[in-house]
Protein backbone atom coordinates (compact mmCIF):
# COMPACT_ATOMS: atom_id res chain seq x y z
CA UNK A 1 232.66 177.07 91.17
CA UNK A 2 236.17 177.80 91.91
CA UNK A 3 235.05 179.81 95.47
CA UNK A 4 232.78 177.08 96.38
CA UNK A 5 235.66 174.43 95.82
CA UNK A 6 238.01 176.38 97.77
CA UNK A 7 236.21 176.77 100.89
CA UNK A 8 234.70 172.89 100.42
CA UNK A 9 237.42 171.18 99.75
CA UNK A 10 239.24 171.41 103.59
CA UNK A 11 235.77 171.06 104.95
CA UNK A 12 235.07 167.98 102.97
CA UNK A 13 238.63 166.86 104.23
CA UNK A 14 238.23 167.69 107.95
CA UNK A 15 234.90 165.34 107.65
CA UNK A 16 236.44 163.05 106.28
CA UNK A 17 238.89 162.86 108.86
CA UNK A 18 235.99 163.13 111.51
CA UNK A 19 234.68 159.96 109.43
CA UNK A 20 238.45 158.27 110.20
CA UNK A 21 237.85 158.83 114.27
CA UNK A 22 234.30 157.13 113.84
CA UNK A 23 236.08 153.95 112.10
CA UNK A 24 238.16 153.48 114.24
CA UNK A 25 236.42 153.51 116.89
CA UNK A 26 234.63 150.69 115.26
CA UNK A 27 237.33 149.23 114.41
CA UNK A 28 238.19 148.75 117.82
CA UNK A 29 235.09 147.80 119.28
CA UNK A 30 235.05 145.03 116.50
CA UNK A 31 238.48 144.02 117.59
CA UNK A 32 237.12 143.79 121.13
CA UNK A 33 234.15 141.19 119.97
CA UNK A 34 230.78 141.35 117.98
CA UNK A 35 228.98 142.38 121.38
CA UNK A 36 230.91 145.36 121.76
CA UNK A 37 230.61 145.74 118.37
CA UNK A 38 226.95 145.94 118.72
CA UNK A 39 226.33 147.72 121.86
CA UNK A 40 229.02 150.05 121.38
CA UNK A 41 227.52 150.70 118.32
CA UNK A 42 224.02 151.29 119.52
CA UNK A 43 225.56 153.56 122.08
CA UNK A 44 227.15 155.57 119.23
CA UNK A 45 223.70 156.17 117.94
CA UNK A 46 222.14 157.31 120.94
CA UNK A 47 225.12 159.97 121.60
CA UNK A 48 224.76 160.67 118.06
CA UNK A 49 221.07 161.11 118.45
CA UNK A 50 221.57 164.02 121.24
CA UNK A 51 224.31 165.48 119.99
CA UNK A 52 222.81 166.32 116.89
CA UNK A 53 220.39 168.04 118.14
CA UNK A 54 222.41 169.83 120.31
CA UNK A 55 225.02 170.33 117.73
CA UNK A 56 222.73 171.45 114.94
CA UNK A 57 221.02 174.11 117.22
CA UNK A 58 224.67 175.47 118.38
CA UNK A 59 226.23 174.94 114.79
CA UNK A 60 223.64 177.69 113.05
CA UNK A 61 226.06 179.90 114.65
CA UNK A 62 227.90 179.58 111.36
CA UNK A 63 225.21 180.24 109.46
CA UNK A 64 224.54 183.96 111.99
CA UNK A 65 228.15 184.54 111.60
CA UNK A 66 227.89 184.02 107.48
CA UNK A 67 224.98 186.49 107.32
CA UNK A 68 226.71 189.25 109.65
CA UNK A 69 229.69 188.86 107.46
CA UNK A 70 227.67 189.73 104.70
CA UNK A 71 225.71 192.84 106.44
CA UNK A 72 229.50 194.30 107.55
CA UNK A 73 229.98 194.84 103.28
CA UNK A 74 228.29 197.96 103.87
CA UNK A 75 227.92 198.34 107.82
CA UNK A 76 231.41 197.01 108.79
CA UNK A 77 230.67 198.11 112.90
CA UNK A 78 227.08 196.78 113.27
CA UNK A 79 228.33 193.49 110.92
CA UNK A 80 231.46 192.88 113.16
CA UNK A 81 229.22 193.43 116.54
CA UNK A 82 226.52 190.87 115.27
CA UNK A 83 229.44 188.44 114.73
CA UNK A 84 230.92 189.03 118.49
CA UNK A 85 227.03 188.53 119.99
CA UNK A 86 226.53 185.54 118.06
CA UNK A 87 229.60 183.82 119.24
CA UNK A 88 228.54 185.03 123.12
CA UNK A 89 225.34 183.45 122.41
CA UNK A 90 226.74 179.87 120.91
CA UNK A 91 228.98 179.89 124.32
CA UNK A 92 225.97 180.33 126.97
CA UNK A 93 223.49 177.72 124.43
CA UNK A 94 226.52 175.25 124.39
CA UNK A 95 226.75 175.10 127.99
CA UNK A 96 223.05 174.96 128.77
CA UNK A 97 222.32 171.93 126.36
CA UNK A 98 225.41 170.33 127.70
CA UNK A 99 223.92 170.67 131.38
CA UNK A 100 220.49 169.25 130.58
CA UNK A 101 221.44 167.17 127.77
CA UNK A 102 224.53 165.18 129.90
CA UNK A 103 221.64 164.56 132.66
CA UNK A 104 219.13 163.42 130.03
CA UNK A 105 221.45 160.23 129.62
CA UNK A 106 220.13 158.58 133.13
CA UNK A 107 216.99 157.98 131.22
CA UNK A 108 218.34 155.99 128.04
CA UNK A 109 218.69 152.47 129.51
CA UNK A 110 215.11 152.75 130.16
CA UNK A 111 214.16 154.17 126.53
CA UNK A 112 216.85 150.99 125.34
CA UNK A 113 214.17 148.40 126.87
CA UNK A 114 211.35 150.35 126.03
CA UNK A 115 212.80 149.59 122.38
CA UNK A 116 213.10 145.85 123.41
CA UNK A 117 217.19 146.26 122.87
CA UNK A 118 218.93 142.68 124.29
CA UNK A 119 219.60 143.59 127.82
CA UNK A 120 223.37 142.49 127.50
CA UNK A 121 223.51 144.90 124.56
CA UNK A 122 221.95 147.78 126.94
CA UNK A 123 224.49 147.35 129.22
CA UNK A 124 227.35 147.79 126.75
CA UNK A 125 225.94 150.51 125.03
CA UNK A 126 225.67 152.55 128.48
CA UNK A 127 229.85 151.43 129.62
CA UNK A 128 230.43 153.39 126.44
CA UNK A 129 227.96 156.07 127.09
CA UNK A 130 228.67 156.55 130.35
CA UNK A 131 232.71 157.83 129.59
CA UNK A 132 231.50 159.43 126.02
CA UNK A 133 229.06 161.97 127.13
CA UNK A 134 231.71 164.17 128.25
CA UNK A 135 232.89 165.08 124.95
CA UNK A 136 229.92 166.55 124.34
CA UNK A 137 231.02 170.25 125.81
CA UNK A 138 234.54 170.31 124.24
CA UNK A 139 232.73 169.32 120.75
CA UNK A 140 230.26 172.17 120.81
CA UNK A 141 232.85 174.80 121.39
CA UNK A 142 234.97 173.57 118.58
CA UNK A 143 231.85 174.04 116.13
CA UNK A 144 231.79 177.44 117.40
CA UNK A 145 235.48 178.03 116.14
CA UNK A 146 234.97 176.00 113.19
CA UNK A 147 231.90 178.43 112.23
CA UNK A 148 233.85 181.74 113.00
CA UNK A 149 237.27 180.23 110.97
CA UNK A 150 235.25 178.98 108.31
CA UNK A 151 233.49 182.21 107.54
CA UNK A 152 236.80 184.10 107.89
CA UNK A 153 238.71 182.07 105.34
CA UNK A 154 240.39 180.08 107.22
CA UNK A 155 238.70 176.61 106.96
CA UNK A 156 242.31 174.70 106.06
CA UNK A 157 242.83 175.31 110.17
CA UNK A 158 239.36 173.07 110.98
CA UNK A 159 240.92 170.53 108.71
CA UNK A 160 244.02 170.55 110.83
CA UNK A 161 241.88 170.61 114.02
CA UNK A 162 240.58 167.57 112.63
CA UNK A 163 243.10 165.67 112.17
CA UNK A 164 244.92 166.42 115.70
CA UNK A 165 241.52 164.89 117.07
CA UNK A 166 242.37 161.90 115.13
CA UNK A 167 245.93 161.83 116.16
CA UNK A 168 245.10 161.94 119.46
CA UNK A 169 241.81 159.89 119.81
CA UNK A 170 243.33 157.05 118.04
CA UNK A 171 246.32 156.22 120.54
CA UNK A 172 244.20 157.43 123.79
CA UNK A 173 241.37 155.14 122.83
CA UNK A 174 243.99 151.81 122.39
CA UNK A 175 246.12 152.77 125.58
CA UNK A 176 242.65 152.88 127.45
CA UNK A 177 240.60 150.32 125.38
CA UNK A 178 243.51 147.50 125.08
CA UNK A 179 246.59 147.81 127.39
CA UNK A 180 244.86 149.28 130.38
CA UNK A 181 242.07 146.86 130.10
CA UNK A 182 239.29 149.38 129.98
CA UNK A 183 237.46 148.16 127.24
CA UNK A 184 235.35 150.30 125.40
CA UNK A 185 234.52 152.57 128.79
CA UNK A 186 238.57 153.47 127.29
CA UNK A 187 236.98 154.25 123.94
CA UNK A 188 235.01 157.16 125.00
CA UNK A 189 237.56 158.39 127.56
CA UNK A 190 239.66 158.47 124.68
CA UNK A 191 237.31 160.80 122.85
CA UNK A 192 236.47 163.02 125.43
CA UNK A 193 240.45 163.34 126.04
CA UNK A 194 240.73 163.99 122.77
CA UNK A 195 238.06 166.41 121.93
CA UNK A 196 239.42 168.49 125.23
CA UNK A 197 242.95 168.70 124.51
CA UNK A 198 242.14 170.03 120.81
CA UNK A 199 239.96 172.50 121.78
CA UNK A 200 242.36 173.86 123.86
CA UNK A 201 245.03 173.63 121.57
CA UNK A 202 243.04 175.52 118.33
CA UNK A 203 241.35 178.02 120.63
CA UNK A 204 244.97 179.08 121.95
CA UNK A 205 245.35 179.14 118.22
CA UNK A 206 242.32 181.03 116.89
CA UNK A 207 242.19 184.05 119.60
CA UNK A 208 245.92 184.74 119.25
CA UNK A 209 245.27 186.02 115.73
CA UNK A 210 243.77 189.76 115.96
CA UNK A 211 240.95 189.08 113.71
CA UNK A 212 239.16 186.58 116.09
CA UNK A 213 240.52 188.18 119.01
CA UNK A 214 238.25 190.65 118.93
CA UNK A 215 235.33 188.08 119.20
CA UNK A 216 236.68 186.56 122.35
CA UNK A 217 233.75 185.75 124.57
CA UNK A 218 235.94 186.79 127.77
CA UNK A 219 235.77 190.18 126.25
CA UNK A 220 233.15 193.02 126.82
CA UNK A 221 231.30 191.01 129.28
CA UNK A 222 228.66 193.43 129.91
CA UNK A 223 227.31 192.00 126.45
CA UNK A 224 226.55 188.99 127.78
CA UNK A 225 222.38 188.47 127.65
CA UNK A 226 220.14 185.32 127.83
CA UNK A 227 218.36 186.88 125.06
CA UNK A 228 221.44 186.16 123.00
CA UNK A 229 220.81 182.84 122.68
CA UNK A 230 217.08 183.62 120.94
CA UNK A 231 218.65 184.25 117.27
CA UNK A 232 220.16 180.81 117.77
CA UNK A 233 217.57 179.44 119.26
CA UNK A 234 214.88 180.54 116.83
CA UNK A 235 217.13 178.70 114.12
CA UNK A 236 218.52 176.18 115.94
CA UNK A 237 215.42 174.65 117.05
CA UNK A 238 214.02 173.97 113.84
CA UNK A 239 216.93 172.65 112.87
CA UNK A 240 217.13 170.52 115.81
CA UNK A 241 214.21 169.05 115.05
CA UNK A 242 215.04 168.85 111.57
CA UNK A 243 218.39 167.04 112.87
CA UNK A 244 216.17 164.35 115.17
CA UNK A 245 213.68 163.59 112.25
CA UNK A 246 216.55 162.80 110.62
CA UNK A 247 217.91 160.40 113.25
CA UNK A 248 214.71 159.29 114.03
CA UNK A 249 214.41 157.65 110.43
CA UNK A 250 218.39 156.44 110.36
CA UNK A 251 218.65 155.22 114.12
CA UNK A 252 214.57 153.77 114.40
CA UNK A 253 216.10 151.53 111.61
CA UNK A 254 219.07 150.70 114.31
CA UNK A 255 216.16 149.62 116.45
CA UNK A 256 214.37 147.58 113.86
CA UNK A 257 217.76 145.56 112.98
CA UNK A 258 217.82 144.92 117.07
CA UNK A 259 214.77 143.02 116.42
CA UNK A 260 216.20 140.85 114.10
CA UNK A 261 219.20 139.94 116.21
CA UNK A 262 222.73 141.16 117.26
CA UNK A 263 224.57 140.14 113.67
CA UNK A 264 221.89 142.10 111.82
CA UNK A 265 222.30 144.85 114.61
CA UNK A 266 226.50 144.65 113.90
CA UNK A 267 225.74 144.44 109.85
CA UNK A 268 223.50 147.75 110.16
CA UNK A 269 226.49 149.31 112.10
CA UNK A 270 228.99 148.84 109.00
CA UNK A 271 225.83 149.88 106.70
CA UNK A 272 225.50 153.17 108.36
CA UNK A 273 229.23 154.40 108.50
CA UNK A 274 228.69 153.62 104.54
CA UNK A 275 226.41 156.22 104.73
CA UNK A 276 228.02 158.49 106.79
CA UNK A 277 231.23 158.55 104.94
CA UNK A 278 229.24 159.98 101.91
CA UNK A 279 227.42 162.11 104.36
CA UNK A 280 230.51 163.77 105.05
CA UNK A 281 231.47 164.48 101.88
CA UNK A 282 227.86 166.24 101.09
CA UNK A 283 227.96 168.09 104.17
CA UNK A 284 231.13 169.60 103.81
CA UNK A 285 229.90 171.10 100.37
CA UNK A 286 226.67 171.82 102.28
CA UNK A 287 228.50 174.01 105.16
CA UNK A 288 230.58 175.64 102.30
CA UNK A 289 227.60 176.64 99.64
CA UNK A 290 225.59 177.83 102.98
CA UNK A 291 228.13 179.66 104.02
CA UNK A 292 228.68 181.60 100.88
CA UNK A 293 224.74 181.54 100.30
CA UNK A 294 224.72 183.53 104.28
CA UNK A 295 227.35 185.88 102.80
CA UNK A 296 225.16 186.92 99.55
CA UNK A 297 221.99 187.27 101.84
CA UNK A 298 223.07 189.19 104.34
CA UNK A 299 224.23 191.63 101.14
CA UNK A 300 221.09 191.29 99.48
CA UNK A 301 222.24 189.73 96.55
CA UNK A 302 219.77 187.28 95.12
CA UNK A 303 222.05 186.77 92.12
CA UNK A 304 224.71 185.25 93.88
CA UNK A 305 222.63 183.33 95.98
CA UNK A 306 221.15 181.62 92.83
CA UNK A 307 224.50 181.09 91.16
CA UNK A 308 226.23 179.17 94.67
CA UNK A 309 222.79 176.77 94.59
CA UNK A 310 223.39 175.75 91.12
CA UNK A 311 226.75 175.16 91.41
CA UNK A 312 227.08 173.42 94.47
CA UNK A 313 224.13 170.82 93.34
CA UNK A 314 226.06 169.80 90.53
CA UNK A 315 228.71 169.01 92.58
CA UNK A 316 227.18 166.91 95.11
CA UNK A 317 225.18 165.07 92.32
CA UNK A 318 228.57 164.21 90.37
CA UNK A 319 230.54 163.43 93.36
CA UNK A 320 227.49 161.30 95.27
CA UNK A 321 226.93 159.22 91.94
CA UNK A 322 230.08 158.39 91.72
CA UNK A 323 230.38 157.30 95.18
CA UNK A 324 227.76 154.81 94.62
CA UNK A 325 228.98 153.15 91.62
CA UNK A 326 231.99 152.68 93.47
CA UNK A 327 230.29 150.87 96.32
CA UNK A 328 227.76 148.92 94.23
CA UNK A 329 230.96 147.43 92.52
CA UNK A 330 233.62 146.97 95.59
CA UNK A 331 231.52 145.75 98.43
CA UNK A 332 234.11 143.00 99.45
CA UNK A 333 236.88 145.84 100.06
CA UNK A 334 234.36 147.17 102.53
CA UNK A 335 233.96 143.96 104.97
CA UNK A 336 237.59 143.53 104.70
CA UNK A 337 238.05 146.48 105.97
CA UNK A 338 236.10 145.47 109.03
CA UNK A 339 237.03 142.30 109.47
CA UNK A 340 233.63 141.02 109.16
CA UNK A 341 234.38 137.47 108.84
CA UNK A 342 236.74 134.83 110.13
CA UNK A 343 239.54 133.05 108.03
CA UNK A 344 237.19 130.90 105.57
CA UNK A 345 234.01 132.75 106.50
CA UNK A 346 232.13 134.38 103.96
CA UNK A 347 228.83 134.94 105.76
CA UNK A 348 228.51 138.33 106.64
CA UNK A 349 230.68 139.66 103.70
CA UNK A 350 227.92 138.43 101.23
CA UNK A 351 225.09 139.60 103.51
CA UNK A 352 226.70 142.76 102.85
CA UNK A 353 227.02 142.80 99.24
CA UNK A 354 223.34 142.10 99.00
CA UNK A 355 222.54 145.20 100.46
CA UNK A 356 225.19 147.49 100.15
CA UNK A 357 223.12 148.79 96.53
CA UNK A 358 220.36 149.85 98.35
CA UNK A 359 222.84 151.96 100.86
CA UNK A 360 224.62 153.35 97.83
CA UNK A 361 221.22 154.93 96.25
CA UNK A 362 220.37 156.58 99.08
CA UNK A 363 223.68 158.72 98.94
CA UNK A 364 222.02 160.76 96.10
CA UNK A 365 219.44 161.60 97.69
CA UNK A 366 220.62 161.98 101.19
CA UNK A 367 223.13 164.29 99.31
CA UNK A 368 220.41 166.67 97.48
CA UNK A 369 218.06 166.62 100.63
CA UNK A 370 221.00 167.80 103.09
CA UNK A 371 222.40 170.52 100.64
CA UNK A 372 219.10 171.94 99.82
CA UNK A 373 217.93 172.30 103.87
CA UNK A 374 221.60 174.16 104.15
CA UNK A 375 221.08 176.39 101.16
CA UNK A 376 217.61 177.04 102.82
CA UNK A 377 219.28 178.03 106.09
CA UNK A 378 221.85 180.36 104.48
CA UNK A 379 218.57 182.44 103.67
CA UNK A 380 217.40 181.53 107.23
CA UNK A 381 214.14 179.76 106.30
CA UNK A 382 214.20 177.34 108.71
CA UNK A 383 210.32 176.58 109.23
CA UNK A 384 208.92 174.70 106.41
CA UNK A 385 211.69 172.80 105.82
CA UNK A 386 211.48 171.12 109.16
CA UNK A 387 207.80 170.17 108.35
CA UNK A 388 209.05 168.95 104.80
CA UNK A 389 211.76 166.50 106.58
CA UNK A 390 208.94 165.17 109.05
CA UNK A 391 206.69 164.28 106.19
CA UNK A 392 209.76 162.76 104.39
CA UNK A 393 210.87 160.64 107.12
CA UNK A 394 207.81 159.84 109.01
CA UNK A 395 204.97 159.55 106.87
CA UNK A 396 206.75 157.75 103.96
CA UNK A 397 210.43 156.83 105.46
CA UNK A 398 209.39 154.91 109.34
CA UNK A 399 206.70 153.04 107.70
CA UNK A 400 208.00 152.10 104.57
CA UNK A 401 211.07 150.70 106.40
CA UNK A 402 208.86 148.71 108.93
CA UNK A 403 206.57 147.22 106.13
CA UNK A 404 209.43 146.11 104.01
CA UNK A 405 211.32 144.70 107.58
CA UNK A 406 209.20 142.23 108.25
CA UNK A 407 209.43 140.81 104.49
CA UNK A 408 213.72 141.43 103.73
CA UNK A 409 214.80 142.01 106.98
CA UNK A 410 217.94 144.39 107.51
CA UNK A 411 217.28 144.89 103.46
CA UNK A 412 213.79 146.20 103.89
CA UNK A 413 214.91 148.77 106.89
CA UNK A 414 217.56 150.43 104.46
CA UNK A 415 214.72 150.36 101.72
CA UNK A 416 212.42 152.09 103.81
CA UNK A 417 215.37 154.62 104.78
CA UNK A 418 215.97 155.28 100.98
CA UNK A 419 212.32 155.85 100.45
CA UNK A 420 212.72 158.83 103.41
CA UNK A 421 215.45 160.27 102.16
CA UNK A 422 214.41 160.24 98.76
CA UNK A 423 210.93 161.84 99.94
CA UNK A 424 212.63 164.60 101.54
CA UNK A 425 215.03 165.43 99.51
CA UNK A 426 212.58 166.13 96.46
CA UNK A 427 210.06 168.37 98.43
CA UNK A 428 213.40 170.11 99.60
CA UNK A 429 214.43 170.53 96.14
CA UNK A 430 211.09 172.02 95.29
CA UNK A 431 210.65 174.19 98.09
CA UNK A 432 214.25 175.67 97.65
CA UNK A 433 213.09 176.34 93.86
CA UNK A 434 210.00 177.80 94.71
CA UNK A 435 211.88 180.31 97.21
CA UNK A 436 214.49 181.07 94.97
CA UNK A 437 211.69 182.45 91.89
CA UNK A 438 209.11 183.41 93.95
CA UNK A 439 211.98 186.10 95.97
CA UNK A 440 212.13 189.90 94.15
CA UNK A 441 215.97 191.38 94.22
CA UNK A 442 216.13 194.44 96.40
CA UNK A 443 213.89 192.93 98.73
CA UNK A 444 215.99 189.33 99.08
CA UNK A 445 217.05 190.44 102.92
CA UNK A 446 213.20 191.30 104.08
CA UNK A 447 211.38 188.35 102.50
CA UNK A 448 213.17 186.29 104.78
CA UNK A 449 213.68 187.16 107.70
CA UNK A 450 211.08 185.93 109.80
């Protein structure tokens, strides 16, 4: 308990102060009007949307690096030479997927209308876009430090790299947003400004120390391979698809709540960084426990890989149910932090105690469902879970969420999102069981390899 809380706990905070940059960013595009609000909003998704995806296949690196750690107990040369590939290959995926993924962006105003997004909403969404995207490169290079720092005890320095991003992002975005009359173009210049000047600043940081600066990619360059992006790859992919199911369940409900109209489309904004503040609590315990679950697999020790599971699911249980009550019983604190309504105005503050129950019972499950795919990962099974989340989200999640839409409105969309997450995180649960008994020790490492 005590290892797992030690290596969560400046995860958990370094999400958490990820979580900050996101508010205020919404913050400020609420300060700017409901419109922006909106728009910038729906922009936010769609960058979210790709980024995941490209983030999740790029961000198994941690997961390589955990396992390599683990296989350099008793091989220290061929562990520590796994660990420098890995890191070679993360560099070369990150700047392929930023190439094709930065281009893909010319396509999204017409995928917008295809969704039958207001056009004035569409054209907000892409100012914001349009300045945003560029962060994308900076970001995927810091989870590539995070993943090698993390694994090498030193995950209190990815909190501080955290919360440099904030400091910076926070007075770059207002400058550009507000006194340089940018609007909220200035809010994703002030990310991408942001993102670039800390990953220059902790890299500088990271490969001064000698036991990174051995992994440097600019070193040994003859090792450099495009078949060292296939171990990613061959995780990341599922998990990238994992990662879009995901999305596709969360953001489709951002399209549905267009349908109903820009204040639902604003409300469903608040709604989901409800979500995602609890989502960065559970995956900070869910990068820690798969981290430690890596280490124990690449040493073959079944044991130890049951004993961080256990552990780390009573955590996220506690912690998630208490996040709910919490929510279910403070809802007003919530909308004033967002300003939701005008002096006198009570509107969309009760609109959002009416649904903010339904939010908070989807943080259990969202919490057991996105621990138990990262335990899974740790052991590199990567496969089935992917088809579990698909069946989860789109056979019972999508539907449910449309059904119920067209009877309770933004209330039925976050109904039908419970119902997905509560899907897939039970057939998680039970496949991660099954794994766990069905696996012989002294044959933990070759049962899962493939």
């Amino acid at each position: 308990m005590k290892r797992i809380l030690s290596l969560a706990t400046p995860l958990i905070i370094s999400q958490l102060i990820a979580m900050a940059l996101v508010l205020t960013d919404v913050w400020m595009m609420a300060q700017l009007s409901v419109s922006d609000l909106a728009g910038g909003g729906l922009g936010a998704s769609v960058y979210t949307f790709v980024f995941l995806v490209a983030g999740s296949t790029v961000g198994c690196v941690a997961n390589l690096i955990a396992i390599a750690y683990g296989q350099s107990v008793a091989r220290p040369e061929h562990g520590l030479k796994q660990v420098r590939l890995a890191v070679k290959g993360a560099v070369m995926l990150s700047i392929l997927l930023t190439i094709i993924l930065t281009s893909a962006f010319v396509f999204a105003p017409d995928f917008l209308r295809m969704a039958k997004q207001p056009e004035e909403v569409i054209i907000v969404a892409m100012t914001y876009l349009d300045t945003l995207k560029w962060a994308m490169l900076p970001t995927l290079l810091l989870l590539i430090l995070r993943g090698l720092t993390s694994n090498y005890g030193d995950a209190k320095s990815v909190m501080i790299m955290s919360l440099a991003t904030v400091a910076l992002n926070v007075p770059f975005s207002y400058l550009l947003a507000f006194n340089m009359g940018w609007g909220i173009a200035g809010l994703g210049l002030g990310t991408t400004l942001a993102a670039s000047l800390v990953l220059l600043g902790y890299g500088y940081w990271v490969f001064r120390r000698p036991t990174y600066y051995r992994f440097a990619p600019w070193l040994n360059l003859d090792e450099y391979e495009w078949r060292l992006m296939l171990p990613l790859l061959s995780m990341g992919i599922p998990i990238a698809i994992a990662a879009a199911l995901e999305m596709g369940l969360i953001y489709g409900g951002t399209l549905m709540a267009g349908f109903i109209g820009v204040t639902a489309l604003a409300l469903h904004q608040i709604l989901l960084q409800c979500l995602s503040f609890t989502w960065n609590i559970n995956f900070g315990f869910s990068q820690a426990a798969a981290i430690l679950v890596g280490k124990e697999f690449g040493n073959n020790n079944l044991a130890g890989v049951k004993a961080v599971s256990k552990r780390s699911f009573a955590l996220v249980t506690i912690l998630s149910a208490v996040l709910a009550i919490v929510f279910i019983m403070w809802p007003e604190a919530i909308a004033s932090l967002f300003q939701l309504d005008g002096e006198g105005e009570h509107e969309l503050t009760d609109m959002l105690a009416s649904l903010i129950w339904v939010v908070a019972l989807s943080f259990i499950v969202d919490a057991w469902q996105l621990l138990a795919i990262n335990l899974l990962r740790g052991m590199k099974i990567v496969v089935l879970p992917t088809v579990m989340t698909a069946i989860g989200y789109w056979v019972f999640g999508l539907p449910a969420a449309w059904l119920l839409m067209s009877r309770y409105e933004l209330a039925g969309i976050w109904g039908g999102i419970l119902v997905g997450l509560a899907a897939t995180g039970l057939l998680l649960l039970a496949q991660l069981v099954f794994e766990l008994k069905r696996t012989k020790l002294g044959t933990f490492s070759n049962a899962h390899t493939a």
